[in-house]
Each structure stands twice: as C-alpha cells, then as structure tokens.
N, C-alpha and C. Protein backbone atom coordinates (compact mmCIF):
# COMPACT_ATOMS: atom_id res chain seq x y z
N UNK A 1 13.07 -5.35 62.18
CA UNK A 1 13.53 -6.53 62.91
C UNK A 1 14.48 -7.34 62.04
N UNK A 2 15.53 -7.92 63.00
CA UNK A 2 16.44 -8.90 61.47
C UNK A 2 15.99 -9.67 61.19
N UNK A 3 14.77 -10.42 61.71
CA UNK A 3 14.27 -11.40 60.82
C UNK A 3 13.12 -11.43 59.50
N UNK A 4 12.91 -10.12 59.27
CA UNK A 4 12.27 -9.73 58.75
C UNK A 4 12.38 -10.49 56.94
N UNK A 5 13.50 -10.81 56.91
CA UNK A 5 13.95 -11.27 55.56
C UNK A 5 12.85 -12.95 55.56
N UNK A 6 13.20 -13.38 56.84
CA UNK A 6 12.83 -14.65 56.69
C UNK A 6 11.26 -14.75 56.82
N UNK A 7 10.38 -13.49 57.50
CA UNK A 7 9.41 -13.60 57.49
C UNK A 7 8.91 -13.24 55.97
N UNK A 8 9.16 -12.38 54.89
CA UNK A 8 9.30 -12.03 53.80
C UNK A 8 9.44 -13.63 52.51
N UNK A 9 10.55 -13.75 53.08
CA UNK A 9 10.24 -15.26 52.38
C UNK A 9 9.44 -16.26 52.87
N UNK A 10 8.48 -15.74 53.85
CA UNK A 10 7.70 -16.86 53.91
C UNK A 10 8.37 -18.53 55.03
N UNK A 11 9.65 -17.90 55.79
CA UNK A 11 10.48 -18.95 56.50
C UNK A 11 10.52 -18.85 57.82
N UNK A 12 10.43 -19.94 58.51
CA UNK A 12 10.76 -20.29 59.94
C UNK A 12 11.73 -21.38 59.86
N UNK A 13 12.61 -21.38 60.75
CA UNK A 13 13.64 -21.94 61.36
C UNK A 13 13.30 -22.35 62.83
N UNK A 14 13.78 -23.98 62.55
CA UNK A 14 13.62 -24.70 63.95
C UNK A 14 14.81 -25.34 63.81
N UNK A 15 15.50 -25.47 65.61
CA UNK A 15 16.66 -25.93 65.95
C UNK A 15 16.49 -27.02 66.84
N UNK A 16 15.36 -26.25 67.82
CA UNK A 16 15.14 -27.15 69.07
C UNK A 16 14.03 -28.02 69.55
N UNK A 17 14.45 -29.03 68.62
CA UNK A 17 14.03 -30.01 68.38
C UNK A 17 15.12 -31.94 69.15
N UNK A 18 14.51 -32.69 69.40
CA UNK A 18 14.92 -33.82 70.30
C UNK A 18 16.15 -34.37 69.29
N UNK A 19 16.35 -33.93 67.91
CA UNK A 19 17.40 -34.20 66.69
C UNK A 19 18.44 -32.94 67.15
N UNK A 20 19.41 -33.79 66.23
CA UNK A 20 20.58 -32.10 66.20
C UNK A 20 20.26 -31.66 64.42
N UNK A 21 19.13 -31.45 64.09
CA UNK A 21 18.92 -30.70 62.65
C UNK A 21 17.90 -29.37 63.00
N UNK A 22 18.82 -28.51 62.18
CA UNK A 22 17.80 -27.21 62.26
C UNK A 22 17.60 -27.46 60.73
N UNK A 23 16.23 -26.96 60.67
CA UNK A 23 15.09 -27.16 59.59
C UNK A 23 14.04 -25.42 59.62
N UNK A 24 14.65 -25.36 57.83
CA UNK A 24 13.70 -23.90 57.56
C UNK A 24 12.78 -24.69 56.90
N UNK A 25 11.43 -23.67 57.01
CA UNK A 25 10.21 -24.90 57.14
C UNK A 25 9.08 -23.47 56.45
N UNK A 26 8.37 -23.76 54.95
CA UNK A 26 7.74 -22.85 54.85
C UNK A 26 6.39 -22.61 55.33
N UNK A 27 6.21 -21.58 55.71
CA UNK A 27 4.69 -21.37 56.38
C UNK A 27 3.79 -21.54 56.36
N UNK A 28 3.80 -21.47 54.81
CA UNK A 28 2.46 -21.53 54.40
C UNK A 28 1.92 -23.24 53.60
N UNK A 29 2.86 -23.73 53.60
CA UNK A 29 2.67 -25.13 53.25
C UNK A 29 3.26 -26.23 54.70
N UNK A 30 4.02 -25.95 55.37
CA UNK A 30 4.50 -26.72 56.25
C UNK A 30 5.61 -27.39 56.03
N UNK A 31 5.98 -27.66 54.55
CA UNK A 31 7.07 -28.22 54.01
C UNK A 31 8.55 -28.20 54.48
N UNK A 32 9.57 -29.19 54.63
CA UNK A 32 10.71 -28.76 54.92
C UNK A 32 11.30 -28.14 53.83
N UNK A 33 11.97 -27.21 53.89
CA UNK A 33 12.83 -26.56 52.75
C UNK A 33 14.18 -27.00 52.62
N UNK A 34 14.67 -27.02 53.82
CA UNK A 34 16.44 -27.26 53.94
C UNK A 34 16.49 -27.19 55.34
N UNK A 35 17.04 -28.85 55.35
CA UNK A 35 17.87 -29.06 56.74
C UNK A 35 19.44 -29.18 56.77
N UNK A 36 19.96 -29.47 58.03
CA UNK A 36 21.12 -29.44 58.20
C UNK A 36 21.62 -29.95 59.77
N UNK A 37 22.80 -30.79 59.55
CA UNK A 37 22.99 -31.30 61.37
C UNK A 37 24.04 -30.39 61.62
N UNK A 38 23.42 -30.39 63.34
CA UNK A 38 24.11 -29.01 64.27
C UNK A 38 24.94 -29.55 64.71
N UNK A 39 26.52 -29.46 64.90
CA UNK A 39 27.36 -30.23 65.57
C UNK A 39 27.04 -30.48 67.11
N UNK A 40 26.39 -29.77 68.10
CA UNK A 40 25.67 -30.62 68.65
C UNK A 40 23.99 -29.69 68.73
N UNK A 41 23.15 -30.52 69.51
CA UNK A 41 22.42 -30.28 69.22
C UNK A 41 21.26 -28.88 69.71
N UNK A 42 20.70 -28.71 69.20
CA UNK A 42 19.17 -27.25 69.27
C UNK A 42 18.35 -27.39 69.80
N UNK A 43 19.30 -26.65 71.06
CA UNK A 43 18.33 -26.40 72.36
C UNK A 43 17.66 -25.12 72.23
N UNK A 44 17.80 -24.19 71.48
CA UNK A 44 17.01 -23.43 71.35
C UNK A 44 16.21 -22.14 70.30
N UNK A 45 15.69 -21.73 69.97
CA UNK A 45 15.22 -21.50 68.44
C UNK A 45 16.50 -20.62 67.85
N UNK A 46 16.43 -20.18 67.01
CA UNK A 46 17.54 -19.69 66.06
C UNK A 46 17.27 -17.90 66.48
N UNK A 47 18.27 -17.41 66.45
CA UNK A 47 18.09 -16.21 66.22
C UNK A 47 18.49 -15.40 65.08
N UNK A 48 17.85 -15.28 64.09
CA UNK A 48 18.81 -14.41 63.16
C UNK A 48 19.03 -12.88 63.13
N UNK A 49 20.46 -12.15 62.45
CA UNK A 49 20.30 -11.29 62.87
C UNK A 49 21.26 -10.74 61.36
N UNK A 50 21.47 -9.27 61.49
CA UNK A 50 22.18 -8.67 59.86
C UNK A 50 23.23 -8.27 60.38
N UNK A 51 24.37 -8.43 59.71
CA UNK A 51 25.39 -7.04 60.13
C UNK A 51 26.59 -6.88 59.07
N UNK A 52 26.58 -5.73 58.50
CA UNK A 52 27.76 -5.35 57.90
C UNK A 52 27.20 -5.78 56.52
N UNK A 53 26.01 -6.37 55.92
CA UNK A 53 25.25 -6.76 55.00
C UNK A 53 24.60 -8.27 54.47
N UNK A 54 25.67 -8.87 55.69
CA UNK A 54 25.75 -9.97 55.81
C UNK A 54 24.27 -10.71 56.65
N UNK A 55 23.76 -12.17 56.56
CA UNK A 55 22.87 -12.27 57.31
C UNK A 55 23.40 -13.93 58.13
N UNK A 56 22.90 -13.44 59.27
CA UNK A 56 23.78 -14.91 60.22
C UNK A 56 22.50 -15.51 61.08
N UNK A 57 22.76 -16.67 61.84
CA UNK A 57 21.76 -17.21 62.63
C UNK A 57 22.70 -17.75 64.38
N UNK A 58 22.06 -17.18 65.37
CA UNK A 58 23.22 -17.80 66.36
C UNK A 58 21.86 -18.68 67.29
N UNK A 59 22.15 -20.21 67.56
CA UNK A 59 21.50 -20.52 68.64
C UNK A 59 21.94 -20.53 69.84
C-alpha cells in the first residue's frame, strides 16, 4: 500500500478538519508532529501515494 511508509513511521495525517491545517500526528503518543496551512481548506483525509521514487499526498 503507499501509505505504508507512514504507517511504518508510526504517522497519520489529518486535513479535514473545521481549520485549513493538515497535521501529521503520531500514533502512538497523539502528539502533533508537523503542521501546515492548506491554501484552502481539508475537506478530506490525505491520500498518499509513491511514484517514480518520489512520495506525494493529494486531498
């Protein structure tokens, strides 16, 4: 699966949320790790995906 990296590190990503910040958030503590504002806002969860070696997120 491509998200497999993020489950590996232990990461979830939330977008869609009533803010325009998507927030990776670790699992096992709950902690925010790193946010960021969405030019507009996250209506819906992130998808990440691999290609060419590269790793991207499209909401």
């Amino acid at each position: 699966m491509a998200d497999r990296w993020l489950r590996q590190a232990g990461l979830i990503l939330v977008a869609a949320a009533a803010d325009t910040l998507i927030r990776a958030i670790e699992l096992r503590t709950g902690k925010t790790l790193w946010k960021n504002v969405l030019p507009p806002g996250g209506h819906a969860p992130p998808i990440p995906y691999e290609i060419g070696g590269g790793r991207y997120l499209v909401i």
